[in-house]
N, C-alpha and C. Protein backbone atom coordinates (compact mmCIF):
# COMPACT_ATOMS: atom_id res chain seq x y z
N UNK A 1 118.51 124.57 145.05
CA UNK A 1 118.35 125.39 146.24
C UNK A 1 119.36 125.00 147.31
N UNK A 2 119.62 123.62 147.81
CA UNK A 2 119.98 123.11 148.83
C UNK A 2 121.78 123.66 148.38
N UNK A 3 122.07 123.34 146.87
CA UNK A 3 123.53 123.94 146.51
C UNK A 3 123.59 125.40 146.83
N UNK A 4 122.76 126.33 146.51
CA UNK A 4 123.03 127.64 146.55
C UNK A 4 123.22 127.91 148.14
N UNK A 5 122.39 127.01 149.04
CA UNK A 5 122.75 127.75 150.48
C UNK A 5 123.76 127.26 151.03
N UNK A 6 124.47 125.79 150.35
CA UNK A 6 125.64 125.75 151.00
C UNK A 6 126.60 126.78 150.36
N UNK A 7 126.62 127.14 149.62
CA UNK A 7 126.98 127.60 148.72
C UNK A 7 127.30 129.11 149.26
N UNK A 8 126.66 129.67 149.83
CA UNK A 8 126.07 131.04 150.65
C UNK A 8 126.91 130.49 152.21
N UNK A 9 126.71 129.57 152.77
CA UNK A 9 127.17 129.18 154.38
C UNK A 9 128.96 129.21 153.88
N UNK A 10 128.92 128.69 153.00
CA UNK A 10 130.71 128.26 152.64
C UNK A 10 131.31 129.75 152.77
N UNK A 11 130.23 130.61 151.90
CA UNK A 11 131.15 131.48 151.83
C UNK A 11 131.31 132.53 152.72
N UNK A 12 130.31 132.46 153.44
CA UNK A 12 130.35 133.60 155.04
C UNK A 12 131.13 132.80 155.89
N UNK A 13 131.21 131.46 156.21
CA UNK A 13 132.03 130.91 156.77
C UNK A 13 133.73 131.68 156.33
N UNK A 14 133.79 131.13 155.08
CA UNK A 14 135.71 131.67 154.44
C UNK A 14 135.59 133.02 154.82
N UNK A 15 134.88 133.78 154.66
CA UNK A 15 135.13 135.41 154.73
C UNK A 15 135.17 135.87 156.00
N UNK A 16 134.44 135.22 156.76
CA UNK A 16 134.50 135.72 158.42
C UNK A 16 135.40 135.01 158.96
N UNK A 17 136.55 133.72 158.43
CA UNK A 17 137.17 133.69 159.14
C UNK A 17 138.50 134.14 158.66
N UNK A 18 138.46 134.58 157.83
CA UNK A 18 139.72 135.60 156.81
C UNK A 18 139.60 136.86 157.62
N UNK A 19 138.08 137.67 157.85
CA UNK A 19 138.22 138.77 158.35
C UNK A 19 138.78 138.96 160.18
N UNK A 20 138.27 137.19 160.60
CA UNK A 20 138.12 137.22 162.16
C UNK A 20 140.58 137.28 161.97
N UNK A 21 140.44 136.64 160.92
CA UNK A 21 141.79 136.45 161.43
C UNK A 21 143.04 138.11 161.04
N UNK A 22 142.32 138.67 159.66
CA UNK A 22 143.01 139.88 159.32
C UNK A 22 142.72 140.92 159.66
N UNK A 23 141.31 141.17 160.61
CA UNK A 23 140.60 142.60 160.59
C UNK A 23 140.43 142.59 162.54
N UNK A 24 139.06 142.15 163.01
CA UNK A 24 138.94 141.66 163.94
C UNK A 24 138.51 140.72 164.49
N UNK A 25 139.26 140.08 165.61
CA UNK A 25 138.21 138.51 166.68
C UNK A 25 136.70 138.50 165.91
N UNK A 26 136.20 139.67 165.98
CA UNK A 26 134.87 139.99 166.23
C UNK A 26 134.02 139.22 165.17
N UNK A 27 134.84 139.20 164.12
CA UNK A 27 134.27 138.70 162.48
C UNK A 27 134.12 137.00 162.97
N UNK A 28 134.73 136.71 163.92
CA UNK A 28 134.27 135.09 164.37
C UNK A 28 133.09 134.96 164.42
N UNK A 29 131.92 136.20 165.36
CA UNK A 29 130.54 135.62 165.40
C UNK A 29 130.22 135.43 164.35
N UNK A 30 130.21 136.12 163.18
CA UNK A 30 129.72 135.73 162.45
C UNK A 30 129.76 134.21 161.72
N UNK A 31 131.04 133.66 162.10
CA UNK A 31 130.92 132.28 161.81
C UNK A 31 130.28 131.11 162.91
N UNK A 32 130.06 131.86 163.63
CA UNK A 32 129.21 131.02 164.86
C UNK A 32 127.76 131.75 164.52
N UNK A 33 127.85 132.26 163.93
CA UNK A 33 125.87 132.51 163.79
C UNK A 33 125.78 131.56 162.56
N UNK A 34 126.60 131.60 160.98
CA UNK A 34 126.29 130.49 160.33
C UNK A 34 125.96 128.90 160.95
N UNK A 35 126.83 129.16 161.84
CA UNK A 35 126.94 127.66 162.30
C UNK A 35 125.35 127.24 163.12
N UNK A 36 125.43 128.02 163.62
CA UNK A 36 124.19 127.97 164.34
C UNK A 36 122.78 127.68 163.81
N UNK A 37 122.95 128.57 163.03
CA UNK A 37 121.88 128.93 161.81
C UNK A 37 122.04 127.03 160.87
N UNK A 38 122.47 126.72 160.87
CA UNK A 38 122.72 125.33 160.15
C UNK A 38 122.20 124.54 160.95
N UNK A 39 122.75 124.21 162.43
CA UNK A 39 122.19 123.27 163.09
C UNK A 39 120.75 123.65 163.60
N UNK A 40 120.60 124.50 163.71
CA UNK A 40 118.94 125.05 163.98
C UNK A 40 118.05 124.62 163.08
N UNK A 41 118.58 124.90 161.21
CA UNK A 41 117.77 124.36 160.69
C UNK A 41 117.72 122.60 160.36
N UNK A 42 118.75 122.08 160.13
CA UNK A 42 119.09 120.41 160.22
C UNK A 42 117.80 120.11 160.88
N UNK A 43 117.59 120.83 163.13
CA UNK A 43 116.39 120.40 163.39
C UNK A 43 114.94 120.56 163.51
N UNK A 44 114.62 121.84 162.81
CA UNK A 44 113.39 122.04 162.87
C UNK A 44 112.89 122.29 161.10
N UNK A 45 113.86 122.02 159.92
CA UNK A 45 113.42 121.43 158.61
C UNK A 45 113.04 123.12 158.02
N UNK A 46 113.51 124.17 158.69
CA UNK A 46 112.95 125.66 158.35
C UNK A 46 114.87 126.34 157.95
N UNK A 47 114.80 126.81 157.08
CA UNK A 47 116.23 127.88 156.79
C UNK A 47 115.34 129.03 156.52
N UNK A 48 115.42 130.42 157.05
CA UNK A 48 115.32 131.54 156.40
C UNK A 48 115.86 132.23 155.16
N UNK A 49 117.57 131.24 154.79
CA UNK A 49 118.20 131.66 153.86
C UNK A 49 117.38 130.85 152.46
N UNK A 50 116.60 129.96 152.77
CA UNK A 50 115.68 128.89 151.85
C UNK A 50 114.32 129.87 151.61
N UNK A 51 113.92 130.50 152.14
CA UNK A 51 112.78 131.53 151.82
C UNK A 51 113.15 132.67 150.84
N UNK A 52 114.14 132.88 151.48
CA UNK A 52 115.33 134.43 150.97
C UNK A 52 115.15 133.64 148.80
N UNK A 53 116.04 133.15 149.01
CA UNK A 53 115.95 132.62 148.09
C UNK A 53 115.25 132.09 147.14
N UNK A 54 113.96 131.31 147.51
CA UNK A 54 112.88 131.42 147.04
C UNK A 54 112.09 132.23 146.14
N UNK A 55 112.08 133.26 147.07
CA UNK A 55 111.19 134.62 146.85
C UNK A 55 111.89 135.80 145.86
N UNK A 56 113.39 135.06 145.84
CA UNK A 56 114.62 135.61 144.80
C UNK A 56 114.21 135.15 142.92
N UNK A 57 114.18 133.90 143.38
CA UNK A 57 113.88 132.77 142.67
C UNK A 57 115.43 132.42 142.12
N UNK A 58 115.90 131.98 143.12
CA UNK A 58 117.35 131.09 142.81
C UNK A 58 117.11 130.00 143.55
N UNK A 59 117.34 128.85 142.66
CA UNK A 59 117.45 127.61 143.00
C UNK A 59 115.76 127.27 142.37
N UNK A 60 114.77 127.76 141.87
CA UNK A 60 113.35 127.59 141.86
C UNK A 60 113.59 126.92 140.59
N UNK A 61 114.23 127.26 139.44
CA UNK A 61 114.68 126.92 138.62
C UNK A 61 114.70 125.39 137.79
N UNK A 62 116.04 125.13 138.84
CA UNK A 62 116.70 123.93 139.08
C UNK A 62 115.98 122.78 139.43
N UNK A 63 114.95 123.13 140.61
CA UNK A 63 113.93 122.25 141.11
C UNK A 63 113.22 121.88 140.31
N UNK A 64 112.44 122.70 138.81
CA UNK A 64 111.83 122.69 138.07
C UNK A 64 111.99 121.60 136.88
N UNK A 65 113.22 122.14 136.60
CA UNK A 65 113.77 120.94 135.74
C UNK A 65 114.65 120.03 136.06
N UNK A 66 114.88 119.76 137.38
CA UNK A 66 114.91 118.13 137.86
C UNK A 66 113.74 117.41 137.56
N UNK A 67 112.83 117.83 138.42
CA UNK A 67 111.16 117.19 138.49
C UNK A 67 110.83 117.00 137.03
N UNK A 68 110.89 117.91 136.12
CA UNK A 68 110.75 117.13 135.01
C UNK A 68 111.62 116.15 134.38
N UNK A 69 112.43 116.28 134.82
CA UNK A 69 113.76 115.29 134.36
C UNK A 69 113.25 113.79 134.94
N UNK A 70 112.99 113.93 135.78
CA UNK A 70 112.20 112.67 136.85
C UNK A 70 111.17 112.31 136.67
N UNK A 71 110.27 112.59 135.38
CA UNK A 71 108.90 112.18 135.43
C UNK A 71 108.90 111.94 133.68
N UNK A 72 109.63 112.48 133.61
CA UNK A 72 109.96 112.01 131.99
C UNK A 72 110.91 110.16 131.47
């Protein structure tokens, strides 16, 4: 899970600042809302993009068979 959302931040990060730099300024917020969106969750332990996902079931997977990997 924790790979797929950096995974997801990396890449709105590269694209908004490809677009802020080839299209318009404007495509910057969007790399200041990732950003934001990161340190917001760091302090209150909540991502919305971690629910999103969830409820996708990407990354649910992975978790699955670590934990068994770890108890075995």
């Amino acid at each position: 899970m924790e790979r797929a959302i950096r995974m997801l931040a990396g890449t709105l990060v590269t694209v908004s600042v490809a677009l802020g730099y080839f299209v318009s300024p404007y495509w910057f917020l969007l790399t200041l809302f990732v950003g934001l969106n990161l340190f917001q969750s760091s302090l209150t332990s909540w991502c919305l993009a971690e629910q999103i996902f969830a409820k996708l079931g990407i990354g649910v997977e992975e978790s699955s068979q670590t934990e068994a990997k770890v108890k075995s």
